[in-house]
PDB file of N, CA and C in Angstrom:
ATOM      1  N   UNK A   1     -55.288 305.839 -41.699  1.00  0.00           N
ATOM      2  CA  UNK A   1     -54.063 306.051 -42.465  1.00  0.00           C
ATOM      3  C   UNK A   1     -54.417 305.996 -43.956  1.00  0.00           C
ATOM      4  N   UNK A   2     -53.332 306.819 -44.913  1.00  0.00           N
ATOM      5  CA  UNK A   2     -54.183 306.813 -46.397  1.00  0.00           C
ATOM      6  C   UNK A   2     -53.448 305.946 -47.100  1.00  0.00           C
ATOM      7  N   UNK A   3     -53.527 305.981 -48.206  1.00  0.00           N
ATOM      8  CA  UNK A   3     -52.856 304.715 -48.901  1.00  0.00           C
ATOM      9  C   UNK A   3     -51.044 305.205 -48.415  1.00  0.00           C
ATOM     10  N   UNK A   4     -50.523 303.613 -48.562  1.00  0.00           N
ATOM     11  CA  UNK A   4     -49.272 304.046 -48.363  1.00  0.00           C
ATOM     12  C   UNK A   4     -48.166 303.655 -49.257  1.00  0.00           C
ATOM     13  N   UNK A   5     -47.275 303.788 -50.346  1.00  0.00           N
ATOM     14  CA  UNK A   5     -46.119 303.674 -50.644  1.00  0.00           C
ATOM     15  C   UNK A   5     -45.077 302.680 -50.139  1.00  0.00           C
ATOM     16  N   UNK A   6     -44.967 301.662 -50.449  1.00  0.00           N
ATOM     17  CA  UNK A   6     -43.719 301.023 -50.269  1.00  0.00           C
ATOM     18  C   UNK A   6     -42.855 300.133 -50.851  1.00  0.00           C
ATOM     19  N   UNK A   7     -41.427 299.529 -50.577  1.00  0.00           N
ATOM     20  CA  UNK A   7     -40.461 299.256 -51.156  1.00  0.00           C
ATOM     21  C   UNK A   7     -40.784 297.714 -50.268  1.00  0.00           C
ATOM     22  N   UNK A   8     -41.341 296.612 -51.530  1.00  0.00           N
ATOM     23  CA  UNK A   8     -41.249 295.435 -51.137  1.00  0.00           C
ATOM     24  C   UNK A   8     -39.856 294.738 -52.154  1.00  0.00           C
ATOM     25  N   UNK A   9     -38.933 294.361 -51.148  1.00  0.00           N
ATOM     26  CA  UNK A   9     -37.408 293.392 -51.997  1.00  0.00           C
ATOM     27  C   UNK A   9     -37.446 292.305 -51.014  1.00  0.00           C
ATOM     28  N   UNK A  10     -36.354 291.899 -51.611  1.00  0.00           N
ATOM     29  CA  UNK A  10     -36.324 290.512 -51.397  1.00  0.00           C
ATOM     30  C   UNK A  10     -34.194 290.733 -50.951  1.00  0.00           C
ATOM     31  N   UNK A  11     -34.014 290.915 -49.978  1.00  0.00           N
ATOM     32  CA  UNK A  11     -32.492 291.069 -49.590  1.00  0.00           C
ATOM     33  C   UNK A  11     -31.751 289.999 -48.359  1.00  0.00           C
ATOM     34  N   UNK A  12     -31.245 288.689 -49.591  1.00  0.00           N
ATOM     35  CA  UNK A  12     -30.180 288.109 -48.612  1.00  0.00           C
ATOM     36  C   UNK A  12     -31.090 286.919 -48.466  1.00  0.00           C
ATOM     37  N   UNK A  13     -32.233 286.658 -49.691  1.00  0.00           N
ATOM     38  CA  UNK A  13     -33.706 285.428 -49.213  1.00  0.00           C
ATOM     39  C   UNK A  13     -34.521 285.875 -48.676  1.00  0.00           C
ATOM     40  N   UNK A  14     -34.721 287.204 -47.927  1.00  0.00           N
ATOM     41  CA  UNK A  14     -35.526 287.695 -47.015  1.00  0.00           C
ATOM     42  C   UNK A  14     -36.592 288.580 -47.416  1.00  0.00           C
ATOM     43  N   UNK A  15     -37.623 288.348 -47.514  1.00  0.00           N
ATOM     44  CA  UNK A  15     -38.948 289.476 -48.124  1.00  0.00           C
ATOM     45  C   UNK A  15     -38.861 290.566 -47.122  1.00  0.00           C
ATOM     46  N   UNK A  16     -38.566 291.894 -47.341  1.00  0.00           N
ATOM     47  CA  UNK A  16     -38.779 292.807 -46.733  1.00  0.00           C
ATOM     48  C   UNK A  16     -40.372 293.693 -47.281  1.00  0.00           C
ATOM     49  N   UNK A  17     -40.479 294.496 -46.243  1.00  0.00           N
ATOM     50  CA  UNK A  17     -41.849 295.601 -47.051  1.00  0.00           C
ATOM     51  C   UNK A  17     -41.012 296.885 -45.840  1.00  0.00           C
ATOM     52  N   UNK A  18     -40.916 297.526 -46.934  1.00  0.00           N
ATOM     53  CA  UNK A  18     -39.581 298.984 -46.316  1.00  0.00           C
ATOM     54  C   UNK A  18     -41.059 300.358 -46.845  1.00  0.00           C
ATOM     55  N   UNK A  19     -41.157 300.809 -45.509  1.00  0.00           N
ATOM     56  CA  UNK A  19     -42.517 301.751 -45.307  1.00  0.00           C
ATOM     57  C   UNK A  19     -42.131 302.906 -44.659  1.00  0.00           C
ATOM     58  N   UNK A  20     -41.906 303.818 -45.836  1.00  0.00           N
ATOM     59  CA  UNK A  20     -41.435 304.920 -45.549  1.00  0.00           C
ATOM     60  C   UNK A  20     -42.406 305.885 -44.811  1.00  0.00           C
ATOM     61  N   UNK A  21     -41.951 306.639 -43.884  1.00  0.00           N
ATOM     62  CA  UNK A  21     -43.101 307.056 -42.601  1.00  0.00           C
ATOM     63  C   UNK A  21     -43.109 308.784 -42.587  1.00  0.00           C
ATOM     64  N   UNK A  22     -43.602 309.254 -42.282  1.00  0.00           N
ATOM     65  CA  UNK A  22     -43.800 310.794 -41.713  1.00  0.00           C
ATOM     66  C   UNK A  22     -42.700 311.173 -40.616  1.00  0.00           C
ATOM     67  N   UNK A  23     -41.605 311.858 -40.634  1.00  0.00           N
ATOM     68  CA  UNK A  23     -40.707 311.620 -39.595  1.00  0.00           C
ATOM     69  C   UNK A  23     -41.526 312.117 -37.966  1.00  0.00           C
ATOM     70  N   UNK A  24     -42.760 312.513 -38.191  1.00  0.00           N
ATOM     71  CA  UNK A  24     -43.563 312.387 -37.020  1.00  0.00           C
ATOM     72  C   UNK A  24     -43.929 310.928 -36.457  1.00  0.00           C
ATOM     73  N   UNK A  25     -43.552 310.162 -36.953  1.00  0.00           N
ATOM     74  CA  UNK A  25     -43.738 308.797 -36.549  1.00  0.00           C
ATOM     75  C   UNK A  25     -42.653 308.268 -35.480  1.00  0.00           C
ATOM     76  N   UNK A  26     -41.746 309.159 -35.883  1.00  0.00           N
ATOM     77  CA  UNK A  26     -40.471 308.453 -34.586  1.00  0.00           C
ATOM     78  C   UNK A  26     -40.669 309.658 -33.135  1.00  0.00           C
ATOM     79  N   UNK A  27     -41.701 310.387 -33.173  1.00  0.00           N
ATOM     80  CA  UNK A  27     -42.082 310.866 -32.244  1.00  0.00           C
ATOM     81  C   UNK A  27     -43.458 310.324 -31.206  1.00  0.00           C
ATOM     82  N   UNK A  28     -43.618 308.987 -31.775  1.00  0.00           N
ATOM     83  CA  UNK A  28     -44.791 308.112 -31.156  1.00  0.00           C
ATOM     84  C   UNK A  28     -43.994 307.340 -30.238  1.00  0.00           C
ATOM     85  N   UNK A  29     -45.285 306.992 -28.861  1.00  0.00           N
ATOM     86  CA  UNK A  29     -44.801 306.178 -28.321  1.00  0.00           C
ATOM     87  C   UNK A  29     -44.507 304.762 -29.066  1.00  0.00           C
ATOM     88  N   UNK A  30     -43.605 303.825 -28.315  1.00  0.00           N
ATOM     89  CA  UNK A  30     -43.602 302.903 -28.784  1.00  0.00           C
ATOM     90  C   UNK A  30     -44.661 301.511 -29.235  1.00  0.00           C
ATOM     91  N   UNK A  31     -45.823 302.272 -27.949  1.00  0.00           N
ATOM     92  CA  UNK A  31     -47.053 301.400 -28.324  1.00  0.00           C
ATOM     93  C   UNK A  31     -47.659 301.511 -29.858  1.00  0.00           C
ATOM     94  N   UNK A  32     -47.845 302.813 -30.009  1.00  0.00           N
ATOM     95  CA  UNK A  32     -48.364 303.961 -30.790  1.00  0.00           C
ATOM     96  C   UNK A  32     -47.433 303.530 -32.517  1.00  0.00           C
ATOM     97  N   UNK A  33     -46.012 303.076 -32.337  1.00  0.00           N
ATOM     98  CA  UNK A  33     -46.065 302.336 -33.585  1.00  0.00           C
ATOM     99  C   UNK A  33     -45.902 300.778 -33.392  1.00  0.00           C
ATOM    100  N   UNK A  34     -46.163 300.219 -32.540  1.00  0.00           N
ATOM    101  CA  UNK A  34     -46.564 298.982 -33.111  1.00  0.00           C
ATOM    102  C   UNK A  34     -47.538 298.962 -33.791  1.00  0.00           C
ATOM    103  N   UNK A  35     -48.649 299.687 -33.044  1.00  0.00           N
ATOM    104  CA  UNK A  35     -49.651 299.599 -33.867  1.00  0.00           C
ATOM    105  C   UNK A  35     -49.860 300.019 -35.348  1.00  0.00           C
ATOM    106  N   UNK A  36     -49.244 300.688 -35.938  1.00  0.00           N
ATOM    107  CA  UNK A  36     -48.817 301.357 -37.043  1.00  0.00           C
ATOM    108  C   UNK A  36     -48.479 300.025 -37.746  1.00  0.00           C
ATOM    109  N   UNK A  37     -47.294 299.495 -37.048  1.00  0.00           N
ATOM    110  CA  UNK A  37     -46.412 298.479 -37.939  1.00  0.00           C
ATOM    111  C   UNK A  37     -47.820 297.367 -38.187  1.00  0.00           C
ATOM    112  N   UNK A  38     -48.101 296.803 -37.176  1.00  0.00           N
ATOM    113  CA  UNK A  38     -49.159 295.790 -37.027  1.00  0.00           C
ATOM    114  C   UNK A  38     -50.151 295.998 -38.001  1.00  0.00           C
ATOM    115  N   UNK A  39     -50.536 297.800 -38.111  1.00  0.00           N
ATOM    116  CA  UNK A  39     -51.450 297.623 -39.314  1.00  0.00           C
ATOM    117  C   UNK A  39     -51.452 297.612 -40.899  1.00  0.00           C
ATOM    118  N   UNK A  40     -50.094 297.933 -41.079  1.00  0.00           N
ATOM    119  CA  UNK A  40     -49.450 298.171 -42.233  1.00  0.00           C
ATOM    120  C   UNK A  40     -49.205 296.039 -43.040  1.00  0.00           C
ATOM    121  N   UNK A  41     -48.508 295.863 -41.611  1.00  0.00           N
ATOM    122  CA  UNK A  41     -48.369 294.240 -41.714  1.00  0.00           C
ATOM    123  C   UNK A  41     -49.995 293.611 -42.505  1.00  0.00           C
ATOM    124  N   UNK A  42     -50.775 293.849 -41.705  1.00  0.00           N
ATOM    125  CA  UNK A  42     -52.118 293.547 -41.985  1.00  0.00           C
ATOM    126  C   UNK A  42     -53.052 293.764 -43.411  1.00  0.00           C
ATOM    127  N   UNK A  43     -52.871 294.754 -43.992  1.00  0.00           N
ATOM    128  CA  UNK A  43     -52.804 295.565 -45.016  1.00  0.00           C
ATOM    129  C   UNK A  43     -51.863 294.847 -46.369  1.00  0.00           C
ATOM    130  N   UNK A  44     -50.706 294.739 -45.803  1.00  0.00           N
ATOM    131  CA  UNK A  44     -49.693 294.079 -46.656  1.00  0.00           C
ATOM    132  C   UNK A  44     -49.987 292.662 -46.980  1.00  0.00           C
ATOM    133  N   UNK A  45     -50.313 291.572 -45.659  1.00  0.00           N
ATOM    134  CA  UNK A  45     -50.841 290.532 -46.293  1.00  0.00           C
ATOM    135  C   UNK A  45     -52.002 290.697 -47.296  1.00  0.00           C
ATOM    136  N   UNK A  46     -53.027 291.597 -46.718  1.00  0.00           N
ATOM    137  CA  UNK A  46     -53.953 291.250 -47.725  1.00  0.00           C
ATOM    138  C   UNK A  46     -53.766 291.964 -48.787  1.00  0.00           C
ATOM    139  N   UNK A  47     -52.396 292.733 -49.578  1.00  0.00           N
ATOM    140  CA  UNK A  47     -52.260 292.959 -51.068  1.00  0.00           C
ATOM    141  C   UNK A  47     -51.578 291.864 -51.118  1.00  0.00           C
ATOM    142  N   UNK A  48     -51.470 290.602 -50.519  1.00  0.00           N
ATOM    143  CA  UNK A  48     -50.540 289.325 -51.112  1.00  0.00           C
ATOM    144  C   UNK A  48     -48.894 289.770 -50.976  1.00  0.00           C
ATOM    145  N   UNK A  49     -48.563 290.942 -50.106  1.00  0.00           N
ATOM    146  CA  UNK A  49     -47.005 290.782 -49.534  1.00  0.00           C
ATOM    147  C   UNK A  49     -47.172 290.010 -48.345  1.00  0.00           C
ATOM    148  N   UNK A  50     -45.408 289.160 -48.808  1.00  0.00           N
ATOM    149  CA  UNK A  50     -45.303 288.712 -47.507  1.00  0.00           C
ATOM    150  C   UNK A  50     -43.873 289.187 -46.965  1.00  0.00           C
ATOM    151  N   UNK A  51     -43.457 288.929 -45.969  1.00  0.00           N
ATOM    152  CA  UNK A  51     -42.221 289.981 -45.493  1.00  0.00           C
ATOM    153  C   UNK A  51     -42.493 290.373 -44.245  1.00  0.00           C
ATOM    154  N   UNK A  52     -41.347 291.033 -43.734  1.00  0.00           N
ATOM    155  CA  UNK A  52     -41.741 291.944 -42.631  1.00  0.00           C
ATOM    156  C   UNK A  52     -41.248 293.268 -42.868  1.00  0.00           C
ATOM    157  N   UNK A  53     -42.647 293.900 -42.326  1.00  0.00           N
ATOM    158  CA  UNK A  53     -42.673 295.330 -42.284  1.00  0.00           C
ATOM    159  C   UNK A  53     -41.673 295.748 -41.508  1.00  0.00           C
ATOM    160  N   UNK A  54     -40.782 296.990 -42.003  1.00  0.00           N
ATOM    161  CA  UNK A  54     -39.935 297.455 -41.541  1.00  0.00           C
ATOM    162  C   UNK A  54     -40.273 299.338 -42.031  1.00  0.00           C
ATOM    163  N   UNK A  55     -40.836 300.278 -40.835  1.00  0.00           N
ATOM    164  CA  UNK A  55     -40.457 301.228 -40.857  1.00  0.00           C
ATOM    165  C   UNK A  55     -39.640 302.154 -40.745  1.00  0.00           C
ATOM    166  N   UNK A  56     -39.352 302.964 -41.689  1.00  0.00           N
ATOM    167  CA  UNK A  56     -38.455 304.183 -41.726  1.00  0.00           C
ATOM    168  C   UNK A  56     -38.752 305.490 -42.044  1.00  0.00           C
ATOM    169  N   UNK A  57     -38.221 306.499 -41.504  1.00  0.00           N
ATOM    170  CA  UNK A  57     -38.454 307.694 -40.971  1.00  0.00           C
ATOM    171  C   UNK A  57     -37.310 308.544 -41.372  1.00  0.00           C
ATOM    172  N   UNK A  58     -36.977 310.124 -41.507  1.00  0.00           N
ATOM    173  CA  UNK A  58     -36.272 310.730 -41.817  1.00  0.00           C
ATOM    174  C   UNK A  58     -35.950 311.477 -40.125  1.00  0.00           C
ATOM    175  N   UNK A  59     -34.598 310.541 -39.857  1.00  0.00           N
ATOM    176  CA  UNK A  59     -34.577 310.879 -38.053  1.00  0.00           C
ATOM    177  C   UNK A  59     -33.699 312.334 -37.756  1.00  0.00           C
ATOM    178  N   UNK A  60     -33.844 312.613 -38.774  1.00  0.00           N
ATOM    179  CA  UNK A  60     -32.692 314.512 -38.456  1.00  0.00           C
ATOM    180  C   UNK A  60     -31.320 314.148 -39.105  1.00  0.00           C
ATOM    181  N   UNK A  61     -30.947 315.091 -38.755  1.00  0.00           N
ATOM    182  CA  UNK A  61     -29.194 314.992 -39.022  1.00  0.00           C
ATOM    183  C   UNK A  61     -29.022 313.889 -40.201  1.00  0.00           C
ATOM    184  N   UNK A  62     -29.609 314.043 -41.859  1.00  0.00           N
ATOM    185  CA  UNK A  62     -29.110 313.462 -42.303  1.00  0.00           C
ATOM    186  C   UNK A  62     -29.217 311.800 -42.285  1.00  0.00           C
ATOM    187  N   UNK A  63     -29.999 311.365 -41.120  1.00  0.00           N
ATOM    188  CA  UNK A  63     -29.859 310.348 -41.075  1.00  0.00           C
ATOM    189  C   UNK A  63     -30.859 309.549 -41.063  1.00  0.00           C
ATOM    190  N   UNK A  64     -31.468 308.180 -41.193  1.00  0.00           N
ATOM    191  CA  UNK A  64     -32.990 307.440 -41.935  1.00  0.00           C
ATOM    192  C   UNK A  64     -32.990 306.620 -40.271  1.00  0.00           C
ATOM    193  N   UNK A  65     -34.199 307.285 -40.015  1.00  0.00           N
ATOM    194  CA  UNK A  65     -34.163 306.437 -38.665  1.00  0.00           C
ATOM    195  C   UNK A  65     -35.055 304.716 -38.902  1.00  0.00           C
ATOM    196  N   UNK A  66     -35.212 303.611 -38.546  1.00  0.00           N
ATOM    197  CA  UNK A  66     -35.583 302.329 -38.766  1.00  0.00           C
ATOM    198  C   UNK A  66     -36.463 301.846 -37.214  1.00  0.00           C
ATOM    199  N   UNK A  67     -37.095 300.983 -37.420  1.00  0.00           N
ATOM    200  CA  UNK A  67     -37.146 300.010 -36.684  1.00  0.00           C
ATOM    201  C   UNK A  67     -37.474 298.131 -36.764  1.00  0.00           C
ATOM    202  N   UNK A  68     -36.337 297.510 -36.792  1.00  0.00           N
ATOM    203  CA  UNK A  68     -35.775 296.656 -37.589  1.00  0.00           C
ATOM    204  C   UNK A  68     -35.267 295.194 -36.374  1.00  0.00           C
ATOM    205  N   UNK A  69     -35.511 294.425 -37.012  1.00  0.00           N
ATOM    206  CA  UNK A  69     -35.177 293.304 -36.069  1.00  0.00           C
ATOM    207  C   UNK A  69     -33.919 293.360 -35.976  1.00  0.00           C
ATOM    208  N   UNK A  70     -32.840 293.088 -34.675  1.00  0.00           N
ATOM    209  CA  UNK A  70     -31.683 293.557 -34.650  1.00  0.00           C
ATOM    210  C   UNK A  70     -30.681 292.655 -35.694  1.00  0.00           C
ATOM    211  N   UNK A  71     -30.588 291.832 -36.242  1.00  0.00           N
ATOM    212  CA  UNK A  71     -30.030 291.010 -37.504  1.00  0.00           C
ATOM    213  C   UNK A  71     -30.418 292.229 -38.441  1.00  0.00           C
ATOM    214  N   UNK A  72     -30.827 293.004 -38.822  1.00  0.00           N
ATOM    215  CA  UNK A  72     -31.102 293.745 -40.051  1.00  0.00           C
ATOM    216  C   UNK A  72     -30.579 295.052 -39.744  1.00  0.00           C
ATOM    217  N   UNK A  73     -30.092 295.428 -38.355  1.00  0.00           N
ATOM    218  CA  UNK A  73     -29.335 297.123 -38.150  1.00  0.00           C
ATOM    219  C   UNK A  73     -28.661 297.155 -39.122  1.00  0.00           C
ATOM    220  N   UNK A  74     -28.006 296.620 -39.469  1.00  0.00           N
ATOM    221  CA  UNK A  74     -26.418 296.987 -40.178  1.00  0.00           C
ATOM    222  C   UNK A  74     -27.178 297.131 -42.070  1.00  0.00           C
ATOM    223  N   UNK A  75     -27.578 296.557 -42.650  1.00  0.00           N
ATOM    224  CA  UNK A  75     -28.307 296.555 -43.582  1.00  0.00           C
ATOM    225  C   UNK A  75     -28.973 298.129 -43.460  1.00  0.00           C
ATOM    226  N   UNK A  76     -29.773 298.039 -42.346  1.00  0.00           N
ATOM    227  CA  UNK A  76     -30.440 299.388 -42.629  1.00  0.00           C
ATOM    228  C   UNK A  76     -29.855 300.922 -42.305  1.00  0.00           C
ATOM    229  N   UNK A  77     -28.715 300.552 -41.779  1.00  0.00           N
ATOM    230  CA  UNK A  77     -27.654 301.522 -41.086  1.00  0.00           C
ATOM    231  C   UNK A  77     -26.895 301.932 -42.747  1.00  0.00           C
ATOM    232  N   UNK A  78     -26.533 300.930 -43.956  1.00  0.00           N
ATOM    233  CA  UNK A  78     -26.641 301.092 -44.452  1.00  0.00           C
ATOM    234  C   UNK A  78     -26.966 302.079 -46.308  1.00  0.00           C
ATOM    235  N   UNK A  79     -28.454 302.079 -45.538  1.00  0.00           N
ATOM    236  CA  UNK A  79     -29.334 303.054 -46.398  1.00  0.00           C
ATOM    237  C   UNK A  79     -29.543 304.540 -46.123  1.00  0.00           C
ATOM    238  N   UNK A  80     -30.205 305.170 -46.729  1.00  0.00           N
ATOM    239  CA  UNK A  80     -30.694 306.198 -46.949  1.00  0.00           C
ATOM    240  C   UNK A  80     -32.274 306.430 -47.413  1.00  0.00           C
ATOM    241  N   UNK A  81     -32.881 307.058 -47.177  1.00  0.00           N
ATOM    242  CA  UNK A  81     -34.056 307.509 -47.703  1.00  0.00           C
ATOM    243  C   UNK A  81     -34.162 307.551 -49.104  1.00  0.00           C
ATOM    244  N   UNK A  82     -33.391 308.239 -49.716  1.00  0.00           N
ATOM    245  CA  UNK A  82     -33.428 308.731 -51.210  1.00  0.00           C
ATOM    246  C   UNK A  82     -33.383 307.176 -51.796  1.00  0.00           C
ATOM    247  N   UNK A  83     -32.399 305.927 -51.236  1.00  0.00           N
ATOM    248  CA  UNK A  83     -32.345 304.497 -51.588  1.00  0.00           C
ATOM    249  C   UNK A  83     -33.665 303.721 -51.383  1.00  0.00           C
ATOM    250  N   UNK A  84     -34.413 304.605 -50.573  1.00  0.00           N
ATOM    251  CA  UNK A  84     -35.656 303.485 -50.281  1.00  0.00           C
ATOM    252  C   UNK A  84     -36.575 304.115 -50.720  1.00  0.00           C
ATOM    253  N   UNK A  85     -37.012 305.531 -51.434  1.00  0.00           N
ATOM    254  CA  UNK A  85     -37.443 305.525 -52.628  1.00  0.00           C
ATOM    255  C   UNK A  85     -37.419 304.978 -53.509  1.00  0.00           C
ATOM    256  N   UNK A  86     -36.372 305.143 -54.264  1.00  0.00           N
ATOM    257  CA  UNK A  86     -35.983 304.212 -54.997  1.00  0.00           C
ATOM    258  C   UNK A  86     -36.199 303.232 -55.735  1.00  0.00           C
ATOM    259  N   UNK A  87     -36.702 302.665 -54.707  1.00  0.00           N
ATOM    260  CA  UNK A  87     -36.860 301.077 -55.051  1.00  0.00           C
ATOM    261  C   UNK A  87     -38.780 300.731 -54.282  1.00  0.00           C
ATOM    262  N   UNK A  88     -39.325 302.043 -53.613  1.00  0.00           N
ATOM    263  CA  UNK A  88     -41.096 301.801 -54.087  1.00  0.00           C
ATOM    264  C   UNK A  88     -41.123 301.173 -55.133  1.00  0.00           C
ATOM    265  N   UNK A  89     -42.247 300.364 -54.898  1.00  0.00           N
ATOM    266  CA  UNK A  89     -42.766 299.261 -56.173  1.00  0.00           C
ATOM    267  C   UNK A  89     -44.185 299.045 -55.806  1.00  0.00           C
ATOM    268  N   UNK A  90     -44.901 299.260 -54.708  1.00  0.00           N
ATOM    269  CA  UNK A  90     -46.159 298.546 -54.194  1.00  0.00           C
ATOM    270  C   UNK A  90     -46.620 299.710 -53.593  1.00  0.00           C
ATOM    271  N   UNK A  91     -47.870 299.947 -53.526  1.00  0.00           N
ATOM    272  CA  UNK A  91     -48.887 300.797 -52.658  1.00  0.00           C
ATOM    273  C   UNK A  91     -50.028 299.604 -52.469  1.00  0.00           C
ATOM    274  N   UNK A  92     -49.928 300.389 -50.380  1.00  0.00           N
ATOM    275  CA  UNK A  92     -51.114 299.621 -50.427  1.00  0.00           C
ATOM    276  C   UNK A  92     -52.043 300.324 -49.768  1.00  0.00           C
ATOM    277  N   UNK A  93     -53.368 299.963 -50.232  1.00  0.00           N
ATOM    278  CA  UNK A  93     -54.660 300.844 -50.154  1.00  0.00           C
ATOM    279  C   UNK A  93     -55.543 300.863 -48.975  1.00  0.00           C
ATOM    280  N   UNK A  94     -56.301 301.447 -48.139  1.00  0.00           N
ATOM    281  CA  UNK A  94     -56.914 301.217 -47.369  1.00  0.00           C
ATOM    282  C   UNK A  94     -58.334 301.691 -47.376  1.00  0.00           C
TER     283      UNK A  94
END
């Protein structure tokens, strides 16, 4: 994977790292992005984020697809893509 772009905040006390994805990513199995998430997580500690990785995807129709601990749907139900631009602040390198 090449370097990646992302939106590390802090929403509600909570460190997020919001990792905007290839909307080919919501066409992986589900194994297929853990591993993604897991390595991004991995990556992220060692630029000194802490948080949880939360990917997002451009899921069709207008709409930002997530995958999000279920306490955070509504938050990310929320957003938009163009919002989680936005607010990139961190790349991390590989």
């Amino acid at each position: 994977m090449p370097d990646l772009k992302v939106a590390h905040v802090r929403q509600q006390g909570v460190d997020l790292i919001i990792a905007p994805l290839d909307r080919q990513f919501g066409y992986k199995t589900r194994e297929a992005q853990q591993e993604i998430i897991d390595e991004i997580q991995l990556h992220s500690r060692s630029a000194g984020l802490a948080g949880t990785v939360v990917p997002v995807w451009d899921g069709g129709g207008g709409q930002m697809a997530f995958i999000a601990p279920r306490n955070w749907h509504a938050f990310f139900r929320s957003l938009n893509l163009r919002a989680v631009w936005a607010n990139v602040n961190r790349e991390l390198h590989w």
